[in-house]
Each structure stands twice: as structure tokens, then as C-alpha cells.
N, C-alpha and C. Protein backbone atom coordinates (compact mmCIF):
# COMPACT_ATOMS: atom_id res chain seq x y z
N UNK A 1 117.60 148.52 117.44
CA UNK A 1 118.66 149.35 116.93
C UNK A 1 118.52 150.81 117.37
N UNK A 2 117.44 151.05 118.18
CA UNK A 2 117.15 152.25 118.81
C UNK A 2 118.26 152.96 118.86
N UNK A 3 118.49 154.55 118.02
CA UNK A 3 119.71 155.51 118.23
C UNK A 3 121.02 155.07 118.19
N UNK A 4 121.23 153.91 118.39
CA UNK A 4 122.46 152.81 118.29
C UNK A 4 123.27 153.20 116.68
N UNK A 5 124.22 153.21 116.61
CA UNK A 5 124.93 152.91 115.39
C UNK A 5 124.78 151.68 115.33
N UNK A 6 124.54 150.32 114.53
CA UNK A 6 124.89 149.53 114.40
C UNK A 6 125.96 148.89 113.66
N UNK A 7 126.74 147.89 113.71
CA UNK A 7 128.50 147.89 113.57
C UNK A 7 127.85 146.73 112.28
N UNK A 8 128.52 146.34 110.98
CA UNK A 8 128.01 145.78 109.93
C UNK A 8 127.54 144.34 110.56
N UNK A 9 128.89 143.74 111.80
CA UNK A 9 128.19 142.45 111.69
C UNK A 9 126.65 142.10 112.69
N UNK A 10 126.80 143.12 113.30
CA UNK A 10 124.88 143.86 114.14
C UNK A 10 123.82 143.60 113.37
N UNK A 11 124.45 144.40 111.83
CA UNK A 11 123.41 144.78 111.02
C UNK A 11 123.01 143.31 109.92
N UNK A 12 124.22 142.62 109.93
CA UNK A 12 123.94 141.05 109.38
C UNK A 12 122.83 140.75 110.15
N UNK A 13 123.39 140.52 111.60
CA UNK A 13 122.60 139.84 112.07
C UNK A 13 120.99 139.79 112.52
N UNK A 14 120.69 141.15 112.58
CA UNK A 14 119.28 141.61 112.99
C UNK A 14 118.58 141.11 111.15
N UNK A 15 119.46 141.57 110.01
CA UNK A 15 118.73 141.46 109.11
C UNK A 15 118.38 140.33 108.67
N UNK A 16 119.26 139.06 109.58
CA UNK A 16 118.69 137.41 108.93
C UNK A 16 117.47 137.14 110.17
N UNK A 17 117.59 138.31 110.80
CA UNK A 17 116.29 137.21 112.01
C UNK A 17 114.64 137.82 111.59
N UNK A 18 115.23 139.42 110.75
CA UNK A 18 114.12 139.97 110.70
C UNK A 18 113.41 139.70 109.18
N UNK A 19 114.16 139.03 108.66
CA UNK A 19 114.34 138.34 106.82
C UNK A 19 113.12 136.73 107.55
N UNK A 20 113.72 136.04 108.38
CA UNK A 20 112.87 135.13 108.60
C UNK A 20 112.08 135.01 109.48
N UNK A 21 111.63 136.28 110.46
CA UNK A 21 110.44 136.91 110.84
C UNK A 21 109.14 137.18 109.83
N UNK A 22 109.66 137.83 109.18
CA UNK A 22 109.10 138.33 108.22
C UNK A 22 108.47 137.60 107.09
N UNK A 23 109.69 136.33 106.81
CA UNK A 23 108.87 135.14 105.81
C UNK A 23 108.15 134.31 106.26
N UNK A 24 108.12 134.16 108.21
CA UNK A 24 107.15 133.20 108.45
C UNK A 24 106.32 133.94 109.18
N UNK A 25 105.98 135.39 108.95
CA UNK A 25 104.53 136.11 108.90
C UNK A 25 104.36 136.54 109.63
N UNK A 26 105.89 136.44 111.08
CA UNK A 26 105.49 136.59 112.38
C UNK A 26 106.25 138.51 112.64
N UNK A 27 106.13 139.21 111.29
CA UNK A 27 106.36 140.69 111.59
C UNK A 27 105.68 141.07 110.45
N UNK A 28 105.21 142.29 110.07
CA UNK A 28 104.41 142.68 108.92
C UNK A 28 105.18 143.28 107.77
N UNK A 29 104.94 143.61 106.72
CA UNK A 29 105.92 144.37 105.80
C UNK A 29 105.98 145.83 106.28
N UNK A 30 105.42 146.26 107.05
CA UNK A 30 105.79 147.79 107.90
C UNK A 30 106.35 147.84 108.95
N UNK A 31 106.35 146.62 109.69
CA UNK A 31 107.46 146.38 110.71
C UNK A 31 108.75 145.93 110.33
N UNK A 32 108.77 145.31 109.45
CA UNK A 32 110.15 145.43 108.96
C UNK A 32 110.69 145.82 108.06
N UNK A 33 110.09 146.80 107.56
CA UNK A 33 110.63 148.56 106.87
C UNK A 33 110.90 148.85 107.65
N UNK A 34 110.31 149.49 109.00
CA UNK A 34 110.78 150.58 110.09
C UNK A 34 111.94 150.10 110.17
N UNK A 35 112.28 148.64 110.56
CA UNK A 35 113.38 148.33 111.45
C UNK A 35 114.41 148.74 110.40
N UNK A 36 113.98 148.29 109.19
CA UNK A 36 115.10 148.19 107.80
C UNK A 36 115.31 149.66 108.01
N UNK A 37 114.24 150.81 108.37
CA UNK A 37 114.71 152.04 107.88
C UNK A 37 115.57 152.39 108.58
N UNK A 38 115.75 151.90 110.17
CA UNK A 38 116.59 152.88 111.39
C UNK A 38 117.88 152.17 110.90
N UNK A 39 117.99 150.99 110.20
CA UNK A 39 119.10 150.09 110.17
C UNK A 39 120.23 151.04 109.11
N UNK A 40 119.13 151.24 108.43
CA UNK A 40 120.21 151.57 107.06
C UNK A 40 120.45 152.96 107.29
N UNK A 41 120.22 153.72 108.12
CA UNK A 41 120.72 155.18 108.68
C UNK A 41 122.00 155.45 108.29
N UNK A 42 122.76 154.26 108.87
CA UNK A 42 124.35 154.37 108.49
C UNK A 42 124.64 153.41 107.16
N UNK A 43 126.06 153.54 106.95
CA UNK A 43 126.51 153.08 106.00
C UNK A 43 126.81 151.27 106.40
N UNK A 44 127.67 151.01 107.34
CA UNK A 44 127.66 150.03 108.18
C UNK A 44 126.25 149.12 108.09
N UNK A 45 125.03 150.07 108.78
CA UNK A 45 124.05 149.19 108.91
C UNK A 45 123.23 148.82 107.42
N UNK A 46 123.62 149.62 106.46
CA UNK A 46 123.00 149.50 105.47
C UNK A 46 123.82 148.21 104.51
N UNK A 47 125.28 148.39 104.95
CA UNK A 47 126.45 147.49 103.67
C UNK A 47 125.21 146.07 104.91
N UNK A 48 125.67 146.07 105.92
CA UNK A 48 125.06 144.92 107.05
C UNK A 48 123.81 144.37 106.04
N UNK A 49 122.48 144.98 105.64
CA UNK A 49 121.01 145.18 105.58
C UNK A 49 121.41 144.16 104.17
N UNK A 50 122.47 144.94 103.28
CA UNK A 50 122.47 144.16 101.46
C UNK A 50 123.18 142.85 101.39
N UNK A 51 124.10 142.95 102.34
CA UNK A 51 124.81 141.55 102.08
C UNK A 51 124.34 139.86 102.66
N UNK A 52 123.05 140.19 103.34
CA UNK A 52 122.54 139.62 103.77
C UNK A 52 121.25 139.24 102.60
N UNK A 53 120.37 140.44 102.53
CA UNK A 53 118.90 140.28 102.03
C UNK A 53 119.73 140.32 100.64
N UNK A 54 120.72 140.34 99.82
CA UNK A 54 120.55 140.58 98.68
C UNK A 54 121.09 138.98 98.46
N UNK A 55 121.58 138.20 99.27
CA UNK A 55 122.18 136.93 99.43
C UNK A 55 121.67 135.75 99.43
N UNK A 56 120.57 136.05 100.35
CA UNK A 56 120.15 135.12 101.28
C UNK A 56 118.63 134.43 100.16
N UNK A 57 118.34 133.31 100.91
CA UNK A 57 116.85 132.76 100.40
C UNK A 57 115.47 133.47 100.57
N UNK A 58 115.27 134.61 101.46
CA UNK A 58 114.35 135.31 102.18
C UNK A 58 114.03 135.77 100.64
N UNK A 59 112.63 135.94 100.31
CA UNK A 59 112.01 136.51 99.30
C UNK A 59 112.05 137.82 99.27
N UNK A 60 112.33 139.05 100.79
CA UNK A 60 111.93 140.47 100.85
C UNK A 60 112.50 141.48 99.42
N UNK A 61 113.72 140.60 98.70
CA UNK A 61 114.18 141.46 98.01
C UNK A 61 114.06 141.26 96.42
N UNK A 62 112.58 139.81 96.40
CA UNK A 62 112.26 139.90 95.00
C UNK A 62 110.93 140.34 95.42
N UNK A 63 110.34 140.40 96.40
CA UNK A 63 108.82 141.17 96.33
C UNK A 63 109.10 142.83 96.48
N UNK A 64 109.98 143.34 97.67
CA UNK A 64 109.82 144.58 97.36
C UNK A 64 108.91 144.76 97.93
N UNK A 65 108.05 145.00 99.35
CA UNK A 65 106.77 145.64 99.78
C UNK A 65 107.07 147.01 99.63
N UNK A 66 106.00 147.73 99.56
CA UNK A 66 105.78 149.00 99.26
C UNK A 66 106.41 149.70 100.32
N UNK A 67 106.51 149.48 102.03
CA UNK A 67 106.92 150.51 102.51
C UNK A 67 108.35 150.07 102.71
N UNK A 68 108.82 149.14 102.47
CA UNK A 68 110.29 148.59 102.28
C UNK A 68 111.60 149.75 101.32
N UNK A 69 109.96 149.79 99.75
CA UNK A 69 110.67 150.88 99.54
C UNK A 69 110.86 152.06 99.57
N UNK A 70 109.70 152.16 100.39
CA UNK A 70 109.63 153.95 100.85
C UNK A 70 110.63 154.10 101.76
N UNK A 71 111.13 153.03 102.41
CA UNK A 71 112.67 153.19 103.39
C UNK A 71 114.00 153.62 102.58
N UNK A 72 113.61 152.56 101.52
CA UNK A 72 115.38 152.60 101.17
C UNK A 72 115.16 154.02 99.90
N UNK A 73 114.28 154.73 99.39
CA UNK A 73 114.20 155.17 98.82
C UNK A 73 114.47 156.84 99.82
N UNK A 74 113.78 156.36 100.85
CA UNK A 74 114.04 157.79 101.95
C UNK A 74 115.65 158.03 102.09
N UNK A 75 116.65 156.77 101.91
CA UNK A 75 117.91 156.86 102.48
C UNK A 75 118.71 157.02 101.49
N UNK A 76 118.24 157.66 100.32
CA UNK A 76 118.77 158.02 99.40
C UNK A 76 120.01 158.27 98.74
N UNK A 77 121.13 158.64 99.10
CA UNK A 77 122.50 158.34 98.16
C UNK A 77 122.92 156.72 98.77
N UNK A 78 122.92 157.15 100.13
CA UNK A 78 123.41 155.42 100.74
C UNK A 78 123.12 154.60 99.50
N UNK A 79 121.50 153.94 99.88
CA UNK A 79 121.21 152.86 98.67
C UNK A 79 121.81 152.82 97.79
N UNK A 80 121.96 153.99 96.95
CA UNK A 80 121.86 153.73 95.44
C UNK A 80 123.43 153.81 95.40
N UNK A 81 123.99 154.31 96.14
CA UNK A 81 125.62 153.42 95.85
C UNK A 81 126.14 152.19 96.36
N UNK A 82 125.51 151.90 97.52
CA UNK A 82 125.53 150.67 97.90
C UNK A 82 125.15 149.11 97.00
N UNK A 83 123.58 149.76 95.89
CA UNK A 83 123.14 148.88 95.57
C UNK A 83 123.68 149.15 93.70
N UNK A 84 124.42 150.02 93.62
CA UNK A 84 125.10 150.11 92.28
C UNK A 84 126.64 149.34 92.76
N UNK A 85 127.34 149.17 93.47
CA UNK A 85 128.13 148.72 93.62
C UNK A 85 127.83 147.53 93.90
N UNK A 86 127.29 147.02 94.71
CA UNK A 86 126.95 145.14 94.48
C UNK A 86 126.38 145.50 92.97
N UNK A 87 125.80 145.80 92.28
CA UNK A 87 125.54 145.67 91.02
C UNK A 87 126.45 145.09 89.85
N UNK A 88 127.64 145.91 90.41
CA UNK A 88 128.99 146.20 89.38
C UNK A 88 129.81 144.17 90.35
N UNK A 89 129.60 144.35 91.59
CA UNK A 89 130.70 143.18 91.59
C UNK A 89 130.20 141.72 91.59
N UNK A 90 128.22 141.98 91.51
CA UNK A 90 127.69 140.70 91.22
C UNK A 90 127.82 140.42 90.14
N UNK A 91 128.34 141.24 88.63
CA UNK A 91 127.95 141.36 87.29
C UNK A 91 129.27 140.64 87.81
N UNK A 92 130.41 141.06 87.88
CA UNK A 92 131.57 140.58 87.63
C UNK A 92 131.64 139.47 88.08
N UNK A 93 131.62 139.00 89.19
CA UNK A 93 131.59 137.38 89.68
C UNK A 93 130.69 136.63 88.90
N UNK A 94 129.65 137.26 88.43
CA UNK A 94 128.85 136.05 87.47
C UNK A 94 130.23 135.38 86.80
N UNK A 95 130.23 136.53 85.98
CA UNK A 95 131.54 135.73 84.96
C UNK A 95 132.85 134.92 85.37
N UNK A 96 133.09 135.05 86.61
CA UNK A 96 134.31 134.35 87.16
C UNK A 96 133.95 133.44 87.66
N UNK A 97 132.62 133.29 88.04
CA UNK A 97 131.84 132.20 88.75
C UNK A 97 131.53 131.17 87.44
N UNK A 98 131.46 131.57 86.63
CA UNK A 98 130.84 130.67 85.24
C UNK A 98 132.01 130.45 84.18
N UNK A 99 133.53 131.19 84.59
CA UNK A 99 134.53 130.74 84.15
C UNK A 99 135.03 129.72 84.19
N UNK A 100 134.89 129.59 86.27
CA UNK A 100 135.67 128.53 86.86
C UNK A 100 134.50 127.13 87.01
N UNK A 101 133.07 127.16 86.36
CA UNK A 101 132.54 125.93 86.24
C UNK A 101 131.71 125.90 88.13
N UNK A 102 131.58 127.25 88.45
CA UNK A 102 131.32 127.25 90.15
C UNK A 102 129.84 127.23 90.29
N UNK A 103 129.69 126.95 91.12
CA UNK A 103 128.08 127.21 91.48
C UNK A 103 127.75 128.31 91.96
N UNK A 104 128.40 128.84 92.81
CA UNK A 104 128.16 130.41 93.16
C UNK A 104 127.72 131.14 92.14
N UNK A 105 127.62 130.69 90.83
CA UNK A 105 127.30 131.78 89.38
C UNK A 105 125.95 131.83 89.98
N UNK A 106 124.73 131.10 90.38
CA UNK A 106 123.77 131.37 90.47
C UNK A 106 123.68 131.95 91.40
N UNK A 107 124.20 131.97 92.88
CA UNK A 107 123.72 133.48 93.59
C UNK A 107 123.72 134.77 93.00
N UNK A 108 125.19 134.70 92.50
CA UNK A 108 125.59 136.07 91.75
C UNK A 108 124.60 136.61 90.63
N UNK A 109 124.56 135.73 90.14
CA UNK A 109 123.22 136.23 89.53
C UNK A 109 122.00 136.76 90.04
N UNK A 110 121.83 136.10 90.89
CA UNK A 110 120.35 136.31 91.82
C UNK A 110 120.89 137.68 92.47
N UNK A 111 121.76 138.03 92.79
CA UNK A 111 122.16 139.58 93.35
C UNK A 111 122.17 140.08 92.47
N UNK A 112 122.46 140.04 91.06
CA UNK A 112 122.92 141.19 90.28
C UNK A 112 121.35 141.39 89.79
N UNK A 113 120.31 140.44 89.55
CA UNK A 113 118.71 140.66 89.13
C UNK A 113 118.70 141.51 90.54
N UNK A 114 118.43 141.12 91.55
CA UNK A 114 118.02 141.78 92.50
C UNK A 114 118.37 143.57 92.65
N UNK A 115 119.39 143.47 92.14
CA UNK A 115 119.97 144.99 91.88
C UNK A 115 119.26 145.61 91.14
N UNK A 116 119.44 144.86 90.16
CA UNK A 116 118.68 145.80 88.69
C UNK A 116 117.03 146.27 89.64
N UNK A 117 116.59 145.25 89.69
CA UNK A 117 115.55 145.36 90.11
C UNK A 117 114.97 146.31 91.19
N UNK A 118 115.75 146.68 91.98
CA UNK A 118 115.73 147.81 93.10
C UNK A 118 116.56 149.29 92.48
N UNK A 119 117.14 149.46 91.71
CA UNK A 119 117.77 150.08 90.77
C UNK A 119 116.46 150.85 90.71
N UNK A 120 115.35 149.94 89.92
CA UNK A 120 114.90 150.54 88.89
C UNK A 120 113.38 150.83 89.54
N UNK A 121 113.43 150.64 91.04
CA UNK A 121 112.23 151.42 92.04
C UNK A 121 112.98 152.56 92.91
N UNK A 122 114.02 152.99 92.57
CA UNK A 122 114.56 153.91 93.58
C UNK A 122 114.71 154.87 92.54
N UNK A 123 114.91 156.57 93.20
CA UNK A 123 115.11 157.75 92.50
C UNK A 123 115.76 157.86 91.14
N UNK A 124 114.63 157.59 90.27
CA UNK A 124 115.57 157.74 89.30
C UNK A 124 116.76 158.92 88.54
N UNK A 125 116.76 159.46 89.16
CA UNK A 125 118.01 160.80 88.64
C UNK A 125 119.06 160.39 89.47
N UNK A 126 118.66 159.98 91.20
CA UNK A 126 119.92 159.72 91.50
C UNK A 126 120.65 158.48 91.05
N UNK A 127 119.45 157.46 90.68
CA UNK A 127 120.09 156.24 90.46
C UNK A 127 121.13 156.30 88.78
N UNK A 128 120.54 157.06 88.01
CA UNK A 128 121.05 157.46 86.33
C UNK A 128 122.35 158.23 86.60
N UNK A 129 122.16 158.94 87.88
CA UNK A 129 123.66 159.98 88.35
C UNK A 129 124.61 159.03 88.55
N UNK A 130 124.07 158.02 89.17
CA UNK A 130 125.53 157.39 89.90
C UNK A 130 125.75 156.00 88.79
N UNK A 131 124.48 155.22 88.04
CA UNK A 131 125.27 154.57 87.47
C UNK A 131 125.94 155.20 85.88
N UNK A 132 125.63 156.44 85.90
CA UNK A 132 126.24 157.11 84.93
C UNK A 132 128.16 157.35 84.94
N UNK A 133 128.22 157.78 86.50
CA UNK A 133 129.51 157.72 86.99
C UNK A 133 130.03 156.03 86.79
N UNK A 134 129.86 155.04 87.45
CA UNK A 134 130.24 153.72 86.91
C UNK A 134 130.38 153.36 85.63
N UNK A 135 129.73 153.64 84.26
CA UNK A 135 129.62 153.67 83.40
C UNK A 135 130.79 154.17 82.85
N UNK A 136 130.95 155.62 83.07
CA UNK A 136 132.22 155.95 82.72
C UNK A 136 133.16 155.26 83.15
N UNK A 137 133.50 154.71 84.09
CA UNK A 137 134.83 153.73 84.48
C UNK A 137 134.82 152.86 84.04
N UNK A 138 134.23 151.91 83.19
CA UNK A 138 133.80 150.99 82.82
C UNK A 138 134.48 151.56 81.41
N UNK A 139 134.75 152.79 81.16
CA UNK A 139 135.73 153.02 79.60
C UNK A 139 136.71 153.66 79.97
N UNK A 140 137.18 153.60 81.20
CA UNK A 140 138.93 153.64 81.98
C UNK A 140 138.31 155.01 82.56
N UNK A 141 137.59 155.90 82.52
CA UNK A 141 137.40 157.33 83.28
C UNK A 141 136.86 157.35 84.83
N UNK A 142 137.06 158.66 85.35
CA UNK A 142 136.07 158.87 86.38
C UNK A 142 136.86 158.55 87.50
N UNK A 143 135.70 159.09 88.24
CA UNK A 143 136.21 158.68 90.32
C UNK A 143 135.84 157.02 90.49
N UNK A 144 135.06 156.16 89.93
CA UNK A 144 135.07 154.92 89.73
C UNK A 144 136.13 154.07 89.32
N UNK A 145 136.83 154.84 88.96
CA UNK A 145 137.85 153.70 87.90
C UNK A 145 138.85 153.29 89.26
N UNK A 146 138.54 153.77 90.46
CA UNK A 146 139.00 153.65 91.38
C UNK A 146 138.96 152.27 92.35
N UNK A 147 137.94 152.11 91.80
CA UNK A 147 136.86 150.73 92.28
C UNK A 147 137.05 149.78 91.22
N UNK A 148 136.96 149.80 90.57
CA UNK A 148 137.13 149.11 89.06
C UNK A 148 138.60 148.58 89.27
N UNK A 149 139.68 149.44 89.35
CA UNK A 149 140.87 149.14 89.64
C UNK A 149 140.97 148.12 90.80
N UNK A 150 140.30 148.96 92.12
CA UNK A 150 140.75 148.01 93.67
C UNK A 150 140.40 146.72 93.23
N UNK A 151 139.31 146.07 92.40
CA UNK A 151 138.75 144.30 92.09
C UNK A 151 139.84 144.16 91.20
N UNK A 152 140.56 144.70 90.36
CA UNK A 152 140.99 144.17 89.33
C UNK A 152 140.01 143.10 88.13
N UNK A 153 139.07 144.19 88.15
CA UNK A 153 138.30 143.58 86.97
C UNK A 153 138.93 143.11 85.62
N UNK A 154 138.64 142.20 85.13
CA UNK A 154 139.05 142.40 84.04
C UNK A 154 138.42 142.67 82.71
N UNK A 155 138.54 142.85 81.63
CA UNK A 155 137.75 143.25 80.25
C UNK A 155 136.61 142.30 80.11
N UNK A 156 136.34 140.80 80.54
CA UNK A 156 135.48 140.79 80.14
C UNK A 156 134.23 141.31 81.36
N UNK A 157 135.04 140.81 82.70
CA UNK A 157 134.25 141.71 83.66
C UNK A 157 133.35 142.80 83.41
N UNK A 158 134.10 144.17 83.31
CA UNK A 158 134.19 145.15 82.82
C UNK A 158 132.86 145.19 81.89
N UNK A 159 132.43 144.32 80.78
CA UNK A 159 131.57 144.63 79.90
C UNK A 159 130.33 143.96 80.83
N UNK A 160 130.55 142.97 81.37
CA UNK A 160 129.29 143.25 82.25
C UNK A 160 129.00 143.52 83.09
N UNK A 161 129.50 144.37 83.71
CA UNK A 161 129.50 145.48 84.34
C UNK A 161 128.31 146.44 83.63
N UNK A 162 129.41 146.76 82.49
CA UNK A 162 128.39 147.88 81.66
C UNK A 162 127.12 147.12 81.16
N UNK A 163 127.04 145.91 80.26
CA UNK A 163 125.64 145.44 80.36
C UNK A 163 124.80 145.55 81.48
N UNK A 164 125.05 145.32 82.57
CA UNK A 164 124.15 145.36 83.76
C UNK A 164 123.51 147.29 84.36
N UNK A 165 124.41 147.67 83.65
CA UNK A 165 124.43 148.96 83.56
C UNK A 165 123.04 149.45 82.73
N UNK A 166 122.90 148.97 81.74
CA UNK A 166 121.82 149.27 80.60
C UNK A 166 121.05 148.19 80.84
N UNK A 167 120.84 147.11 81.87
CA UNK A 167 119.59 146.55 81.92
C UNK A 167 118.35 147.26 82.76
N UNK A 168 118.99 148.21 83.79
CA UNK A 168 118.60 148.83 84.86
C UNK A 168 117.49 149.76 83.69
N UNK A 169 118.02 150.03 82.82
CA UNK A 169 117.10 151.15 82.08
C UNK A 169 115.85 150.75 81.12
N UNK A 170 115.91 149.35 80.96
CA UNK A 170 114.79 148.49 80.66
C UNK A 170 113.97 148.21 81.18
């Protein structure tokens, strides 16, 4: 990804080869931080980096190696809106997923833990800043309610949304 922008579906793709590099031992957890770090530079390579590892079977994003998070923690607003927003639309698909009797409820779930969970190793002021802003939209306010609106969440959505909101702080 050398100096390259990478374009989101680039950034899919490097992140499923380097997800199962990585689980069968054949890159180290500092080799694939670096790569994770140049990846997530942009916004593109970073939406690329979550929709993959926050998805997928690859373990990198329930262990968390240490310099994994010294990456995403270096790339600081990116992440933490990136990974507050899958936060907010894994919370919500749980429930639509477990409305309609789907199986997808259990990925969604597995993203929305995974959130919390990286949530709650990244900066915490910025991470309390921004899901503070979500929070408020979540009671009709704010530059969020913007987002909230584009899904057409609905009320019960909406509350877990905000539950997932206050698990991060546990």
C-alpha cells in the first residue's frame, strides 16, 4: 500500500489476505499493524480495514495485539468514528436481524461486541466525545440525528443504539 491511497475495495482485499496471514502465523502481530497502520491513513482504507476484520472469522479483532492498537489508536478521529458508527448500525441490525428470525443476528452481534470492545482500548476522551455526540441523536438532537435519520432507525433500534452506548463505559 506504499504512499498509494487505497480505494475501499483494495483495502477489503489486502485486509482478508493479511487477516489470514496473520492467523496462520505466516506474518507477526507487528507486521500486520504496520500494514493495518499505512492502510487506515485514509478513510476508504480504514471503512476497507472494519468491514472486513470486524466481519470476518479472523480472531485479530477479539485479541487486539498490542501494536495493532498502537495503530488504530495513532489514527485517531478516523477510528473512533468509524468504529462508533458500525457500533450504532451493528446495535441496530441485531434487532432487525432477531425480529425477522435471521441468522445474521449473530454476526451483528459479534460486530457490535467487537466495537464495544475496541471502543474501550482507544482514546478515551475522544472516544466519550464522539459517542457522546451519538447519544444525543439517539434523543432526536445533534449533527448525528443525521445518520440516525439516513438508516431510518427505528425506536426500538434507537434504544440499542443507546444501550450499546453505555456498555462501552463498563
Amino acid at each position: 500500500m506504499n504512499d498509494q491511497k487505497p480505494t475501499f475495495k483494495e483495502a477489503m482485499e489486502a485486509t482478508m489476505i493479511w487477516c489470514k496471514s496473520w492467523e496462520n502465523d505466516e506474518i507477526s502481530d507487528e507486521v500486520i499493524s504496520d500494514r493495518i497502520g499505512e492502510l487506515i491513513k485514509t478513510v476508504e482504507g480504514a471503512r476497507g480495514f472494519f468491514v472486513v476484520s470486524l466481519s470476518i472469522d479472523c480472531p485479530l479483532m477479539d485479541r487486539f495485539p498490542d501494536a495493532l492498537i498502537f495503530q488504530l489508536r495513532s489514527s485517531g478521529d478516523i477510528i473512533v468514528d468509524l468504529t462508533v458508527k458500525n457500533l450504532a448500525m451493528s446495535s441496530a441490525m441485531v434487532v432487525t436481524h432477531h425480529e425477522n428470525n435471521d441468522s445474521q443476528e449473530i454476526q451483528s452481534e459479534r460486530i457490535k461486541i467487537r466495537c464495544i470492545e475496541l471502543l474501550k482500548l482507544l482514546d478515551s476522551t475522544q472516544v466519550k466525545k464522539r459517542l457522546d455526540v451519538l447519544l444525543e441523536a439517539t434523543k432526536g438532537n445533534g449533527t448525528d440525528l443525521k445518520f440516525i435519520n439516513k438508516w431510518g432507525y427505528n425506536d426500538k433500534q434507537i434504544n440499542a443504539i443507546s444501550e450499546s452506548i453505555y456498555e462501552v463505559a463498563t
